[in-house]
N, C-alpha and C. Protein backbone atom coordinates (compact mmCIF):
# COMPACT_ATOMS: atom_id res chain seq x y z
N UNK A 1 43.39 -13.74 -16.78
CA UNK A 1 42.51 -14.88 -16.70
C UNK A 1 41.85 -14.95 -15.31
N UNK A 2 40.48 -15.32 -15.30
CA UNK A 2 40.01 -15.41 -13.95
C UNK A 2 39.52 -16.76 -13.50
N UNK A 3 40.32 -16.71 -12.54
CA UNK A 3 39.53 -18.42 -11.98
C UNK A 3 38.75 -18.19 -10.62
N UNK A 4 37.74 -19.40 -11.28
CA UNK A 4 36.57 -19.41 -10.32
C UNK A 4 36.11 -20.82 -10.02
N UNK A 5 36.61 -21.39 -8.97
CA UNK A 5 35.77 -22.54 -8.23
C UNK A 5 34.40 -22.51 -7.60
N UNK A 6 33.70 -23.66 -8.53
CA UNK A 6 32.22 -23.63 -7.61
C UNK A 6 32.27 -25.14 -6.96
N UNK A 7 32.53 -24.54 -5.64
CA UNK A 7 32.28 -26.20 -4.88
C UNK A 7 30.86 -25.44 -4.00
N UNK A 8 29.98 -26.45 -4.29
CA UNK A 8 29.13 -26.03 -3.24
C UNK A 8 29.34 -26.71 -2.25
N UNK A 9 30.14 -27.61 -1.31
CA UNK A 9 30.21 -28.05 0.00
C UNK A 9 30.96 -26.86 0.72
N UNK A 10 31.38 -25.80 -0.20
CA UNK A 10 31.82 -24.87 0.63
C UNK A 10 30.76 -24.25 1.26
N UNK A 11 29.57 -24.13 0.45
CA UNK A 11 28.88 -22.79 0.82
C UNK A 11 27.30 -23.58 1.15
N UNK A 12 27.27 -25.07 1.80
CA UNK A 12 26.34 -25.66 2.27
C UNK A 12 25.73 -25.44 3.36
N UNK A 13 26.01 -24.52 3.88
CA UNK A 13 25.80 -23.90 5.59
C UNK A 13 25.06 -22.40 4.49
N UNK A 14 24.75 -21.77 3.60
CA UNK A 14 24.33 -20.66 3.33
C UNK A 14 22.69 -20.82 3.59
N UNK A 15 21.78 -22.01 3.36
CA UNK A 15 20.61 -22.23 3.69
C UNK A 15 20.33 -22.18 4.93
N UNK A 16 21.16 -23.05 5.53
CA UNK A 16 20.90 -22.78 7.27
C UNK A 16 20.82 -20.89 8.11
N UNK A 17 21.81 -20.64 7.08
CA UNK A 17 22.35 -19.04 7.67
C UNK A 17 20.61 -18.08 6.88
N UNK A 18 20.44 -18.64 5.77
CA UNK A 18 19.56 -18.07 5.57
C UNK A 18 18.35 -17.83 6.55
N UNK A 19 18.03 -19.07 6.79
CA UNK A 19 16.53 -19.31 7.72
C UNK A 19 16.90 -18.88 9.33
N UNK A 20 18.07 -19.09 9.74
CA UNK A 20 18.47 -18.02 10.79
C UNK A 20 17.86 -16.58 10.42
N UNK A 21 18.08 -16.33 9.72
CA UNK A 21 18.11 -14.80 8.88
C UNK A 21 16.60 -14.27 9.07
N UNK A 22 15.94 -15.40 8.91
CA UNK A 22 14.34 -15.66 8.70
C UNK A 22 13.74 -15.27 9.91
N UNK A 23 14.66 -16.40 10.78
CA UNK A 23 14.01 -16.10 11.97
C UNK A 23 14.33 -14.73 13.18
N UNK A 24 15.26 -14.46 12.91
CA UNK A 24 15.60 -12.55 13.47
C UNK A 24 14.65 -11.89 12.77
N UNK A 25 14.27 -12.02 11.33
CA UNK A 25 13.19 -11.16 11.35
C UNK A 25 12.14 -10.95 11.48
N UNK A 26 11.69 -12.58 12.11
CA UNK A 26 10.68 -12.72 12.62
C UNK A 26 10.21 -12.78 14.10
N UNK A 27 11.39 -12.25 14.65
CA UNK A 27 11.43 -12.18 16.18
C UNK A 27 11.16 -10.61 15.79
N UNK A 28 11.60 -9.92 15.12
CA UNK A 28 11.68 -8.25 15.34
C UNK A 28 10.05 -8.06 15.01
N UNK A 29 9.38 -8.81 13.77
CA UNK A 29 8.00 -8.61 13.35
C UNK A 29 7.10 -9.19 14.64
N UNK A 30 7.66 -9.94 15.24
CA UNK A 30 6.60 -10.41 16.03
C UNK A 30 6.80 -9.30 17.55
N UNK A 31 7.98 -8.85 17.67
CA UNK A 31 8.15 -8.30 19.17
C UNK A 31 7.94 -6.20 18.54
N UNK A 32 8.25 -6.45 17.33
CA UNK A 32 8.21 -4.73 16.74
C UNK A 32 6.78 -3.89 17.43
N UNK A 33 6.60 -2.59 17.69
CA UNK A 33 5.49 -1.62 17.40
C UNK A 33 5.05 -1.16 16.53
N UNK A 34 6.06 -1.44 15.00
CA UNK A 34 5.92 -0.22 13.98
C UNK A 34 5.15 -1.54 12.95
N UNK A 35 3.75 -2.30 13.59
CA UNK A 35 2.80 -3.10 12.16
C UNK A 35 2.12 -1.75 11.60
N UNK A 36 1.57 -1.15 12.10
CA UNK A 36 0.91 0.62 11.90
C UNK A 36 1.05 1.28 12.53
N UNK A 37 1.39 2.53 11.63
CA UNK A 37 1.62 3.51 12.62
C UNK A 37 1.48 5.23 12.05
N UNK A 38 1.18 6.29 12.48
CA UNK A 38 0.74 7.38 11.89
C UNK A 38 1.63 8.00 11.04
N UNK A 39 1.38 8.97 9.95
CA UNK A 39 2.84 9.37 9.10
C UNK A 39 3.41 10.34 9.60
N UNK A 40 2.44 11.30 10.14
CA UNK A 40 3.17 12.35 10.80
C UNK A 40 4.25 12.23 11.95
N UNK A 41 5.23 13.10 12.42
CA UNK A 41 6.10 12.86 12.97
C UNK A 41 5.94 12.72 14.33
N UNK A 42 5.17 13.30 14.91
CA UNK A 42 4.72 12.88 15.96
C UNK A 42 3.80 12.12 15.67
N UNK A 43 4.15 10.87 16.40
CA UNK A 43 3.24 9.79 16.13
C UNK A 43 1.62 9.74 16.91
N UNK A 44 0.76 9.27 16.82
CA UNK A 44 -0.41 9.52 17.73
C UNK A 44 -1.23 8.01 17.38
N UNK A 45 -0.10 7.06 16.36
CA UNK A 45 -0.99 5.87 16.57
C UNK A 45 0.17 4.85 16.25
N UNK A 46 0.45 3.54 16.60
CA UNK A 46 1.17 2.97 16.97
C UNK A 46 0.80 1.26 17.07
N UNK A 47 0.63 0.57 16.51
CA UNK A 47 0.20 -1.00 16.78
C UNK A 47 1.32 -1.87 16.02
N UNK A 48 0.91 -3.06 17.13
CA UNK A 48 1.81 -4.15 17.05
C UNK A 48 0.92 -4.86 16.74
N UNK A 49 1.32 -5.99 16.37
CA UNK A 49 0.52 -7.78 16.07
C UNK A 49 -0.31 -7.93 17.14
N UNK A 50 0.00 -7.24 18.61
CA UNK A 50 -0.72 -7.49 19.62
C UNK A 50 -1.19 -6.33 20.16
N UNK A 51 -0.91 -5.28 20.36
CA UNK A 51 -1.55 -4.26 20.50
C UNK A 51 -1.79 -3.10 19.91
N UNK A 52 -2.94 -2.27 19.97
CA UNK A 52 -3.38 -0.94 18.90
C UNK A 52 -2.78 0.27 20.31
N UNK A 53 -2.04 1.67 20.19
CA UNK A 53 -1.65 2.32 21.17
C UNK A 53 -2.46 3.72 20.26
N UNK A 54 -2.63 4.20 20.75
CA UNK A 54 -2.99 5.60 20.49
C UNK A 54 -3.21 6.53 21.05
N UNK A 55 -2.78 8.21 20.82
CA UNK A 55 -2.70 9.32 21.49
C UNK A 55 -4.24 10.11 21.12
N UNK A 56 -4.71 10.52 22.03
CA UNK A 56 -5.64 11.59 21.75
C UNK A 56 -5.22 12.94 21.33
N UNK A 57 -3.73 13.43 21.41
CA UNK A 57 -2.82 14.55 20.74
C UNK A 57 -1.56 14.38 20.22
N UNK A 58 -1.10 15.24 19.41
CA UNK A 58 0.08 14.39 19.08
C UNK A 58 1.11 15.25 20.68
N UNK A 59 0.89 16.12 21.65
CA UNK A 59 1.52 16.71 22.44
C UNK A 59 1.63 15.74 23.92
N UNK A 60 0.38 14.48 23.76
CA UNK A 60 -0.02 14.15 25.25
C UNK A 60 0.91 13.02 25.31
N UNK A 61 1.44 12.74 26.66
CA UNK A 61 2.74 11.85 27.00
C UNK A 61 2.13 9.83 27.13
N UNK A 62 0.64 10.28 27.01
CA UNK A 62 0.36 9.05 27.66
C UNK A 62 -0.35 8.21 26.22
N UNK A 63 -0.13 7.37 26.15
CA UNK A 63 -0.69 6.11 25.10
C UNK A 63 -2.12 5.68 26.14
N UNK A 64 -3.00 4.96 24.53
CA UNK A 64 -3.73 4.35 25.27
C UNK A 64 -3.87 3.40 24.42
N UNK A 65 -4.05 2.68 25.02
CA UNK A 65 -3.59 0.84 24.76
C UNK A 65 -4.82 -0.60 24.66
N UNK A 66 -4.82 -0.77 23.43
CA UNK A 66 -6.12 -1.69 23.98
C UNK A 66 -5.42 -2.74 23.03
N UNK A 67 -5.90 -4.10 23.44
CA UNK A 67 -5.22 -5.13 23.41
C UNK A 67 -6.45 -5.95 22.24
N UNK A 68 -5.52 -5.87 20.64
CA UNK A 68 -5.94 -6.50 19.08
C UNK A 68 -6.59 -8.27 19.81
N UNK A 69 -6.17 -8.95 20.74
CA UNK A 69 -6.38 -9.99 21.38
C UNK A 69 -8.17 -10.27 21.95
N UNK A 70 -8.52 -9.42 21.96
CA UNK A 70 -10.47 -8.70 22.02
C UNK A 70 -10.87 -9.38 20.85
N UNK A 71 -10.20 -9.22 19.41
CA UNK A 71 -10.50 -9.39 18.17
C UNK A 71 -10.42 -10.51 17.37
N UNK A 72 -11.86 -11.49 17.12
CA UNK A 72 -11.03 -12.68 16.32
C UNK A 72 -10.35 -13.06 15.71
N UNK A 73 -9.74 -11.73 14.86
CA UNK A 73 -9.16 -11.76 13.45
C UNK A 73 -7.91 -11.48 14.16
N UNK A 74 -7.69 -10.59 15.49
CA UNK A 74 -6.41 -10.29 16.16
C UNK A 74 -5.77 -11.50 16.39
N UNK A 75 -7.01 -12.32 16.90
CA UNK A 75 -6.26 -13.59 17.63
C UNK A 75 -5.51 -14.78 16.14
N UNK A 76 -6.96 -14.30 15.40
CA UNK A 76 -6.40 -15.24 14.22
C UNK A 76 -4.80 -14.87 13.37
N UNK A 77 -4.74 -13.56 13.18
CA UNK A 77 -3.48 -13.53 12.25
C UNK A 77 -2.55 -14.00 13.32
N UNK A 78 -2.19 -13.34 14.62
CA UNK A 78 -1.42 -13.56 15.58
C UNK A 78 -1.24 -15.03 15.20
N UNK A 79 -2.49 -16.39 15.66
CA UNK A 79 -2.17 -17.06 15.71
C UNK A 79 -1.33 -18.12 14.58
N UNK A 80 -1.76 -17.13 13.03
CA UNK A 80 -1.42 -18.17 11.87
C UNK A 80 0.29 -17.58 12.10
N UNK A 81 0.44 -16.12 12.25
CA UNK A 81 1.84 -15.90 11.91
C UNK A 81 2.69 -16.65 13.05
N UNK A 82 2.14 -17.04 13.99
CA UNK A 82 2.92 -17.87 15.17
C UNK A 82 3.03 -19.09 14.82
N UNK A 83 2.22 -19.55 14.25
CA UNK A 83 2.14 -21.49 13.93
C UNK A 83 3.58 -20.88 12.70
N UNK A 84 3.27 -20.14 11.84
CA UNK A 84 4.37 -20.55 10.58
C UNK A 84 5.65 -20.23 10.75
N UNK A 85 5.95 -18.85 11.61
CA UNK A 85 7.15 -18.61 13.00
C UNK A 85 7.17 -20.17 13.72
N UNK A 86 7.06 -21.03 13.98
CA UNK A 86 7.54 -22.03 14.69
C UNK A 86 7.78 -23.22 13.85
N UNK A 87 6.89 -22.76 12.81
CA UNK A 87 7.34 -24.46 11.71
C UNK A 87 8.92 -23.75 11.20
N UNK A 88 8.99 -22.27 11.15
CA UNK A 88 9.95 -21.77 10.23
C UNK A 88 11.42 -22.22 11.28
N UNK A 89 11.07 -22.08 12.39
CA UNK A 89 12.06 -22.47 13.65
C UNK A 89 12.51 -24.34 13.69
N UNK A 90 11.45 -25.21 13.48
CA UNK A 90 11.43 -26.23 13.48
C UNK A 90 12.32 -26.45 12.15
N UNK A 91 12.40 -26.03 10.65
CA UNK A 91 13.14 -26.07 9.68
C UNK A 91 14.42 -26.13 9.67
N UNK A 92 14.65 -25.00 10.86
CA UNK A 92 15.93 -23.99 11.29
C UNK A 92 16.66 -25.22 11.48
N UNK A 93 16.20 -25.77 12.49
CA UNK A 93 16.94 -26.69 13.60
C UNK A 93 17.20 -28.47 12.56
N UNK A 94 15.91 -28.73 11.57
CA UNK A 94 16.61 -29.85 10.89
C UNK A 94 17.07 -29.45 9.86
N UNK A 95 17.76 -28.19 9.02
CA UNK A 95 18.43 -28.00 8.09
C UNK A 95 19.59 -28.01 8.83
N UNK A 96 20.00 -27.59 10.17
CA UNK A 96 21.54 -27.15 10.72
C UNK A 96 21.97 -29.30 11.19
N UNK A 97 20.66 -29.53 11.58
CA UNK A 97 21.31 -31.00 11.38
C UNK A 97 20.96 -31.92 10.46
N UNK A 98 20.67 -31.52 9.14
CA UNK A 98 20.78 -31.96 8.41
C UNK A 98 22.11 -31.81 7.46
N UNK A 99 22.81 -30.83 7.70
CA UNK A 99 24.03 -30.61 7.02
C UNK A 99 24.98 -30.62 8.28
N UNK A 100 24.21 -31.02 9.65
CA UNK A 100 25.67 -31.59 10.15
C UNK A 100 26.17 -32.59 10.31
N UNK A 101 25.42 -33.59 9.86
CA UNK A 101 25.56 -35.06 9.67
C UNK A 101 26.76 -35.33 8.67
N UNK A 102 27.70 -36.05 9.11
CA UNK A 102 28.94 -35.91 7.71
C UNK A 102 28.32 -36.99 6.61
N UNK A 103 27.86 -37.55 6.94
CA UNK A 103 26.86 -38.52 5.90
C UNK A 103 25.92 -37.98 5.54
N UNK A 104 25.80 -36.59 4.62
CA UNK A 104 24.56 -36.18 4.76
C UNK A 104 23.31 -37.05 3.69
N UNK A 105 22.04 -37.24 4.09
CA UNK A 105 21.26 -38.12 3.33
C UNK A 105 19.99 -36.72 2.58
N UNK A 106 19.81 -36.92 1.61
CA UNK A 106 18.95 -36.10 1.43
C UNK A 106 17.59 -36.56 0.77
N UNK A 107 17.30 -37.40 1.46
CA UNK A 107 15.94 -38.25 1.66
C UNK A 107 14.98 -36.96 2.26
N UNK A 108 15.27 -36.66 3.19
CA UNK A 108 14.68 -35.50 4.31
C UNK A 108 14.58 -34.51 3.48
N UNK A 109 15.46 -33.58 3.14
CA UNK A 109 15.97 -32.05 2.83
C UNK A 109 14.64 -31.41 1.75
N UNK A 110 14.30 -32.73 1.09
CA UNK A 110 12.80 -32.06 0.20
C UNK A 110 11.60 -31.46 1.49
N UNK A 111 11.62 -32.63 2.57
CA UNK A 111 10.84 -32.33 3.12
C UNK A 111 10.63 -30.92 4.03
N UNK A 112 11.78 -30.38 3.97
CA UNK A 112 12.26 -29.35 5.03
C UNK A 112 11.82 -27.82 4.10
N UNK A 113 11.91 -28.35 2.58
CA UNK A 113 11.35 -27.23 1.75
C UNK A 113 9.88 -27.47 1.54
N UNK A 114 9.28 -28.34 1.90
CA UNK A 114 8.09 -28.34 1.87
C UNK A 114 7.20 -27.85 3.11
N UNK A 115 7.91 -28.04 4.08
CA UNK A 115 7.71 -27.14 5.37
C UNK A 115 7.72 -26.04 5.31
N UNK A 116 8.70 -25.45 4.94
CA UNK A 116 9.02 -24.40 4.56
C UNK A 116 7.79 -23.21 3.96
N UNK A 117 7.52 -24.20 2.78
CA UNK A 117 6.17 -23.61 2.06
C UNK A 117 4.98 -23.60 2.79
N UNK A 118 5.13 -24.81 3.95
CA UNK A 118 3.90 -24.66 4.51
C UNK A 118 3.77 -23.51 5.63
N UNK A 119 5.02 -22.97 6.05
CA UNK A 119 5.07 -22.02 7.01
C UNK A 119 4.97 -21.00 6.63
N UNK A 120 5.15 -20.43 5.52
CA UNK A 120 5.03 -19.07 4.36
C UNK A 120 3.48 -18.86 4.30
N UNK A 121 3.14 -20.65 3.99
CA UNK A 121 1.93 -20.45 3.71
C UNK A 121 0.67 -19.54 5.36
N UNK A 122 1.70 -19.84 6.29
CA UNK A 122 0.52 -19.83 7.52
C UNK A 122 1.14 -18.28 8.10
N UNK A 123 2.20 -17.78 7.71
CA UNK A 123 2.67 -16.29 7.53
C UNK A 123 1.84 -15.21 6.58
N UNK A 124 1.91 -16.03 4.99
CA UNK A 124 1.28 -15.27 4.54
C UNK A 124 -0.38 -14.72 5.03
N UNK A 125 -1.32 -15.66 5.89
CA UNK A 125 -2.14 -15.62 5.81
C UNK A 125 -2.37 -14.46 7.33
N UNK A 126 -1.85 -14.89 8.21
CA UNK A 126 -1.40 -13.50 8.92
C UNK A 126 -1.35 -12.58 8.87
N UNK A 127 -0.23 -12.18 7.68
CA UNK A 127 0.12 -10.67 7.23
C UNK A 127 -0.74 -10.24 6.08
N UNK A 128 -1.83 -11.16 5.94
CA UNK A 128 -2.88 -10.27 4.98
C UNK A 128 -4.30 -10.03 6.25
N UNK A 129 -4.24 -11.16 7.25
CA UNK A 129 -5.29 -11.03 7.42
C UNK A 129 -5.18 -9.27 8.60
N UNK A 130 -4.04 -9.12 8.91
CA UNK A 130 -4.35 -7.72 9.83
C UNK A 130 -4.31 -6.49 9.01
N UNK A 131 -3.98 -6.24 8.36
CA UNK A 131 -4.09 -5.18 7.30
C UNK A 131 -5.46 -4.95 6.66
N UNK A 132 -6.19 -5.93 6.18
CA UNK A 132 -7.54 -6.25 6.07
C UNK A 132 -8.91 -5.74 7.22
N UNK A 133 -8.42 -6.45 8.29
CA UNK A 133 -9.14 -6.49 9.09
C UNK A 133 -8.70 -5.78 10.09
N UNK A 134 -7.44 -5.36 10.48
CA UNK A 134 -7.88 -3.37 11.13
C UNK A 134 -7.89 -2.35 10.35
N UNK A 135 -7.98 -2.19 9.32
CA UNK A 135 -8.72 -1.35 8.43
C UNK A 135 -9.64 -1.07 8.57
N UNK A 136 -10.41 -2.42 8.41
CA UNK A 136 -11.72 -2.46 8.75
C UNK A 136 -12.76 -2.39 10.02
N UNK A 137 -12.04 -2.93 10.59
CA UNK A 137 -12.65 -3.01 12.06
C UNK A 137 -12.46 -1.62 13.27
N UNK A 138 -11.42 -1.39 12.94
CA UNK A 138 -10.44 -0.10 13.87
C UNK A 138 -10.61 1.50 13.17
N UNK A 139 -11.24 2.36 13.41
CA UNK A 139 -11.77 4.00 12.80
C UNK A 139 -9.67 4.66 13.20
N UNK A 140 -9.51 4.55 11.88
CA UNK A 140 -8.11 5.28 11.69
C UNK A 140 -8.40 6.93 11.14
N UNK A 141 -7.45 7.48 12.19
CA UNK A 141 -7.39 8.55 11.99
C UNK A 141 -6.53 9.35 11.16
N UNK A 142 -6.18 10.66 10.43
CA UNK A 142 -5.01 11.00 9.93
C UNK A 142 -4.71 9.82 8.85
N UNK A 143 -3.22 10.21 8.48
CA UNK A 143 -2.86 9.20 7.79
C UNK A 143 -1.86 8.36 8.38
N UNK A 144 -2.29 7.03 7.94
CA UNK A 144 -1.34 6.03 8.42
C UNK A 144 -0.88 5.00 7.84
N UNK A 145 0.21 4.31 8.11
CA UNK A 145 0.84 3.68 6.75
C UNK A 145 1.24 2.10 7.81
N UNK A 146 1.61 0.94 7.05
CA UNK A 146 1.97 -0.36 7.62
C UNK A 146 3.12 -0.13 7.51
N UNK A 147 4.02 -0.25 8.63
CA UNK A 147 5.40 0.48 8.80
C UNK A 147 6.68 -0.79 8.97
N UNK A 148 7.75 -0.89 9.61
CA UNK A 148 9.12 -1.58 9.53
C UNK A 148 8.84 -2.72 10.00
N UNK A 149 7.91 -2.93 11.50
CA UNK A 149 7.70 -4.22 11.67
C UNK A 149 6.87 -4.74 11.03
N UNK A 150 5.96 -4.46 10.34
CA UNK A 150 5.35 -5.56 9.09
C UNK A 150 5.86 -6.03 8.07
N UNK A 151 7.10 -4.96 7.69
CA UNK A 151 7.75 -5.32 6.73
C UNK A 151 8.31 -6.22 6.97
N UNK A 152 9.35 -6.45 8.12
CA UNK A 152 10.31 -7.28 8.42
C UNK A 152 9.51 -8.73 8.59
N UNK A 153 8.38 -8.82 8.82
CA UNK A 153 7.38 -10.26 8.17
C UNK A 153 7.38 -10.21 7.46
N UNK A 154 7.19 -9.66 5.57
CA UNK A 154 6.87 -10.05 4.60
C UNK A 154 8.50 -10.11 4.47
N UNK A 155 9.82 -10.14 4.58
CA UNK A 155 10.79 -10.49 4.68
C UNK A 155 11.08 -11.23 5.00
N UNK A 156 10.94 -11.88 5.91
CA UNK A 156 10.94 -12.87 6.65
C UNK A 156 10.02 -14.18 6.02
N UNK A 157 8.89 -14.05 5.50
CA UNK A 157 7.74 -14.67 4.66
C UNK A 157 8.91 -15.05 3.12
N UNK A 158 9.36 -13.86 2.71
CA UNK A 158 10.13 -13.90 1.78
C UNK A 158 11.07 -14.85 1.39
N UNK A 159 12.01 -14.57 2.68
CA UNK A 159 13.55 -15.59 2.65
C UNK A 159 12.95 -17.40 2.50
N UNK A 160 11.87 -17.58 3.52
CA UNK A 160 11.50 -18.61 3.65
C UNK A 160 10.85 -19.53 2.42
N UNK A 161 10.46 -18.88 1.70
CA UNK A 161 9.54 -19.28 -0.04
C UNK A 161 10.74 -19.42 -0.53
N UNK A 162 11.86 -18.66 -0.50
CA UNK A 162 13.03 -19.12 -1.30
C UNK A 162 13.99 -19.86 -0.70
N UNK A 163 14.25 -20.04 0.47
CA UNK A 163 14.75 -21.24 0.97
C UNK A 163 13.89 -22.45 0.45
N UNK A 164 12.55 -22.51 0.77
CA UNK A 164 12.32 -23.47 0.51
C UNK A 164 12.20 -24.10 -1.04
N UNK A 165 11.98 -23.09 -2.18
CA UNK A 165 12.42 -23.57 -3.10
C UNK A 165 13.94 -24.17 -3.63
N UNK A 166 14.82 -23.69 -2.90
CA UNK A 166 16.24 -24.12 -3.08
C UNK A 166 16.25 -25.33 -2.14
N UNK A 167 15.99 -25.67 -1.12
CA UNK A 167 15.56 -26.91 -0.48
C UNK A 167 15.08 -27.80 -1.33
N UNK A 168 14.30 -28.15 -1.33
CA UNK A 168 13.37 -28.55 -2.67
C UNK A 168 14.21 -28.77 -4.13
N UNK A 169 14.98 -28.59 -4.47
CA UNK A 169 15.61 -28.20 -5.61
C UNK A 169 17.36 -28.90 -5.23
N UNK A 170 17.75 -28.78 -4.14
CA UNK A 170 18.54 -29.26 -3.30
C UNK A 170 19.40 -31.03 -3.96
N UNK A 171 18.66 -31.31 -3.39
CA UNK A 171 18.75 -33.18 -3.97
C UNK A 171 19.30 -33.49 -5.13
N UNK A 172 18.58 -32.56 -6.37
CA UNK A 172 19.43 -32.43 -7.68
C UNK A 172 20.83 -32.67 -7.62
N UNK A 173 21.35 -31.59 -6.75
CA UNK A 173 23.19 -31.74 -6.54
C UNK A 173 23.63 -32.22 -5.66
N UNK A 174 23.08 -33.03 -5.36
CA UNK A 174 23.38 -34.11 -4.27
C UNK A 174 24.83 -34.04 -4.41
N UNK A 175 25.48 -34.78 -5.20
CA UNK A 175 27.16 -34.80 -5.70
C UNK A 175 27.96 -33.53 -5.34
N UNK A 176 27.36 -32.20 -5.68
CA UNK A 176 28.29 -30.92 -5.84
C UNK A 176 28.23 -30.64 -4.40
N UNK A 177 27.51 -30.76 -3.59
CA UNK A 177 26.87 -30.35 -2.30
C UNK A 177 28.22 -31.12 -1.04
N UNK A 178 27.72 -32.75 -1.96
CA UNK A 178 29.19 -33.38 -0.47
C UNK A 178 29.94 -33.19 -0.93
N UNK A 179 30.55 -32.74 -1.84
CA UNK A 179 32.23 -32.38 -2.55
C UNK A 179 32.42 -33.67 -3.09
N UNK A 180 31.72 -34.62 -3.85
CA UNK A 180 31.73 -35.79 -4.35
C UNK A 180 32.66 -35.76 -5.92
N UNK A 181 32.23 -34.61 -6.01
CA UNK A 181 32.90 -34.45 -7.85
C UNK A 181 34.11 -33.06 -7.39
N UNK A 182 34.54 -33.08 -8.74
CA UNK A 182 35.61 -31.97 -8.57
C UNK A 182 34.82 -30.93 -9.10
N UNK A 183 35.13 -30.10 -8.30
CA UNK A 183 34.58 -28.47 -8.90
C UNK A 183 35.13 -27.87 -10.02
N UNK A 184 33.95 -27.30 -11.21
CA UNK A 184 34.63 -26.98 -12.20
C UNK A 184 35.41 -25.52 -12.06
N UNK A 185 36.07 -25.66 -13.34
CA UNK A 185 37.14 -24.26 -12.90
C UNK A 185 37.08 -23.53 -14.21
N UNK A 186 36.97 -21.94 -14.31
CA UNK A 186 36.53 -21.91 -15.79
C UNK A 186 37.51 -20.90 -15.79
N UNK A 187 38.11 -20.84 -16.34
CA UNK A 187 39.53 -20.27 -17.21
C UNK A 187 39.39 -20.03 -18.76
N UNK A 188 39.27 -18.74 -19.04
CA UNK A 188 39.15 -17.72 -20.32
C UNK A 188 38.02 -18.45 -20.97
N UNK A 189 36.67 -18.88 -20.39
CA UNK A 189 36.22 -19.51 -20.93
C UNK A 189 36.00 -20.76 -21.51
N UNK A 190 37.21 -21.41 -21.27
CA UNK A 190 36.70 -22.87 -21.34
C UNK A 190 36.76 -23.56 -20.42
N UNK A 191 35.81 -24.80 -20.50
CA UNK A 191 35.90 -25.29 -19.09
C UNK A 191 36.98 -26.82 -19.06
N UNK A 192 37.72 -26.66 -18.02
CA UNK A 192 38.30 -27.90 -17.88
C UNK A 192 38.05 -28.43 -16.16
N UNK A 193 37.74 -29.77 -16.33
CA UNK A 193 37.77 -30.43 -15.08
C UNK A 193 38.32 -31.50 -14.46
């Protein structure tokens, strides 16, 4: 027979841990080199959210560096993925005190998933608008692909849409959440509580 307790006041700290989660990967997307970068192994092109680097060989030791910040669209994604990186930080900080309150009220907690969405929303618009627009704007050479640090934004974009739908969704179990009810226990299939 297998028994299985679901208390969720155990595992009420997993949202908070999530959007932590969110935000490491949005420190690596925002501080990474690898938004584009060349396929071949020696690399000869190299850009971040903030800067484009590129080799004139794949043999020569020196980068050359010009700064995406020249570019409206540089300044713009930069700036949307930074506004939704800081609402996503601002979330961080009232979900960890929102479940550290031993009274927890969840008047708030919708609102924190609605933030949430709104910070996805100002991420997503970021991570479409540089892909778009150095494509377009920037003469790429060879082949080149949107590499680990972009990913780790649409990851990061990711966790946050689903935090915030479980936020959002949250309030429902108000009861299971403070340990208000007894957790059910399901044994060979039937349930007793």
């Amino acid at each position: 027979m297998i028994r299985c307790g679901l208390a969720c006041w155990r595992c009420r700290w997993l949202l908070p841990l999530l959007l932590g989660l969110a935000i490491i990967l949005g420190i690596i997307a925002l501080s990474g080199r690898g938004w584009l970068e060349s396929a071949e192994a020696p690399y000869v092109r190299q850009a971040s959210l903030w800067w484009d680097c590129a080799k004139l060989t794949p043999d020569d030791l020196n980068w050359k560096c010009s700064s995406l910040m020249e570019y409206s669209w540089g300044r713009a994604a930069a700036a949307t993925y930074l506004v939704g990186f800081i609402i996503l930080c601002i979330c961080f900080c009232l979900a960890v005190i929102a479940f550290s309150i031993e009274i927890l009220r969840f008047n708030f907690v919708r609102g924190i998933g609605g933030l949430l969405f709104v910070a996805a929303a100002f991420q997503i618009i970021g991570l479409v608008i540089y892909p778009v627009m150095f494509t377009e704007e920037i003469p790429l050479t060879g082949s080149n692909m949107f590499s680990w640090a972009y990913g780790f934004g649409w990851a990061s974009t990711i966790i946050a849409i689903g935090c915030a739908f479980f936020f959002c969704c949250l309030p429902n179990w108000e009861d299971e959440v403070l340990g208000n009810i007894k957790p059910y226990i399901y044994n060979g299939g039937l349930q007793h509580v």
